[in-house]
Protein backbone atom coordinates (compact mmCIF):
# COMPACT_ATOMS: atom_id res chain seq x y z
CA UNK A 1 14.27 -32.45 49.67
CA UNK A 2 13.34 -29.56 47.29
CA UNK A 3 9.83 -29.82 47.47
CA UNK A 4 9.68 -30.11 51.61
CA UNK A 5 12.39 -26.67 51.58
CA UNK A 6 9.34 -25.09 48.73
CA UNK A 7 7.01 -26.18 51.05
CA UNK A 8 8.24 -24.69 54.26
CA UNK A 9 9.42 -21.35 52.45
CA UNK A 10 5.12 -21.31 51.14
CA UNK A 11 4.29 -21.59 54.46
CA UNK A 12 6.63 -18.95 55.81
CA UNK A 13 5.78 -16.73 53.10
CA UNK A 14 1.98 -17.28 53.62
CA UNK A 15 1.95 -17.04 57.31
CA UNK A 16 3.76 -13.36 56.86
CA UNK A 17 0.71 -12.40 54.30
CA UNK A 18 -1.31 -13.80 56.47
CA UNK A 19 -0.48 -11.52 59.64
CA UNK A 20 0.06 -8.12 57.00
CA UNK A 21 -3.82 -8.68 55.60
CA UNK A 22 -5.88 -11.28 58.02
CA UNK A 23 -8.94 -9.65 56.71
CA UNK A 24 -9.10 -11.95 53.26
CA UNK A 25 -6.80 -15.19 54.21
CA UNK A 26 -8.10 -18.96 54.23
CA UNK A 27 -7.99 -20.58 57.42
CA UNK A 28 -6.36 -23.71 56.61
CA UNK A 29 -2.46 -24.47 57.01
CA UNK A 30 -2.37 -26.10 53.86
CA UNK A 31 -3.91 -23.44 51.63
CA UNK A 32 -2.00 -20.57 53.86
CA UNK A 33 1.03 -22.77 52.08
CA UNK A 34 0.18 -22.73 48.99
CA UNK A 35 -0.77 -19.05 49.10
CA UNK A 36 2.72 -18.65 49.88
CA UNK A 37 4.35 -21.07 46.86
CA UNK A 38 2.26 -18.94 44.53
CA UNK A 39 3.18 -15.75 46.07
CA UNK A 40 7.23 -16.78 45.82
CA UNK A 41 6.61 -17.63 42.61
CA UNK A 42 4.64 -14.19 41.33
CA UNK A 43 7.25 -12.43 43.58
CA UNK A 44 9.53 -13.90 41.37
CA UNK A 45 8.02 -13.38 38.45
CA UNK A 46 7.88 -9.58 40.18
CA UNK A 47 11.11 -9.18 40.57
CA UNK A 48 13.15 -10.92 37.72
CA UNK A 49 10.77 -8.12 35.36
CA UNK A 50 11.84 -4.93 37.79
CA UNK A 51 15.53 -6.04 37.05
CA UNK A 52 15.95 -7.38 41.03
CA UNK A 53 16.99 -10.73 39.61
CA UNK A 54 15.63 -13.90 40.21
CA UNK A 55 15.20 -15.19 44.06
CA UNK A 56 15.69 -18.27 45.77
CA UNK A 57 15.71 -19.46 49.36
CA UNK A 58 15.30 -17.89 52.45
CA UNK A 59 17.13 -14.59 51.50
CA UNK A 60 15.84 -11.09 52.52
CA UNK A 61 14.96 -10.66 49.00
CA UNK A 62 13.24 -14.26 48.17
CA UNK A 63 11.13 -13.36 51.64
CA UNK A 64 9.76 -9.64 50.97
CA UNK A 65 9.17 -10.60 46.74
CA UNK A 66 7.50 -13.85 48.09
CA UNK A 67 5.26 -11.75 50.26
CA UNK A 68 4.71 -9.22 48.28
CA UNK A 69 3.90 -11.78 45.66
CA UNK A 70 1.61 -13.37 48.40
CA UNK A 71 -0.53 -10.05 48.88
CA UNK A 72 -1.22 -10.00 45.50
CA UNK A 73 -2.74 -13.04 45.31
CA UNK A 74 -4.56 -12.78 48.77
CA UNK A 75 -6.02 -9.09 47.35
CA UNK A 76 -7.22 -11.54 43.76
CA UNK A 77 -8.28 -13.63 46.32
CA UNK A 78 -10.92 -11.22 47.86
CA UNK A 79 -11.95 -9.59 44.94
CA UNK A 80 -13.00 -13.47 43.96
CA UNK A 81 -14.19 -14.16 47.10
CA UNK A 82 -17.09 -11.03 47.35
């Protein structure tokens, strides 16, 4: 059940980046997913090393880090991309 829960939260969390930056996002559902799994994961990463603590689930926190984390790797995405 953990991996369908990391999968919905990547898709959440990808959608959101999606609709903040449109500009350099991939099309499919399934990569818009993983966009968001990686971006929880380097929101994480983000936040455990600002001294947030770590997040998990669908918490306020988890959401924005995931997100933010999400951005970051749609922006690596473009500058790969052109």
């Amino acid at each position: 059940m953990g991996l369908v829960w990391l999968a919905l939260f990547g898709l959440v969390v990808g959608s959101l980046a999606k609709m903040i930056r449109p500009d350099n996002a991939p099309d499919s559902w399934w990569k818009t997913s993983l966009l968001g799994i990686g971006g929880a994961w380097v929101g994480n990463w983000v936040g455990s090393t600002l001294g947030f603590g770590p997040y998990s689930g669908f918490s306020f926190g988890g959401v924005a880090f995931g997100v933010l984390g999400a951005l970051i790797i749609l922006w690596a995405y473009g500058k790969m991309k052109s």
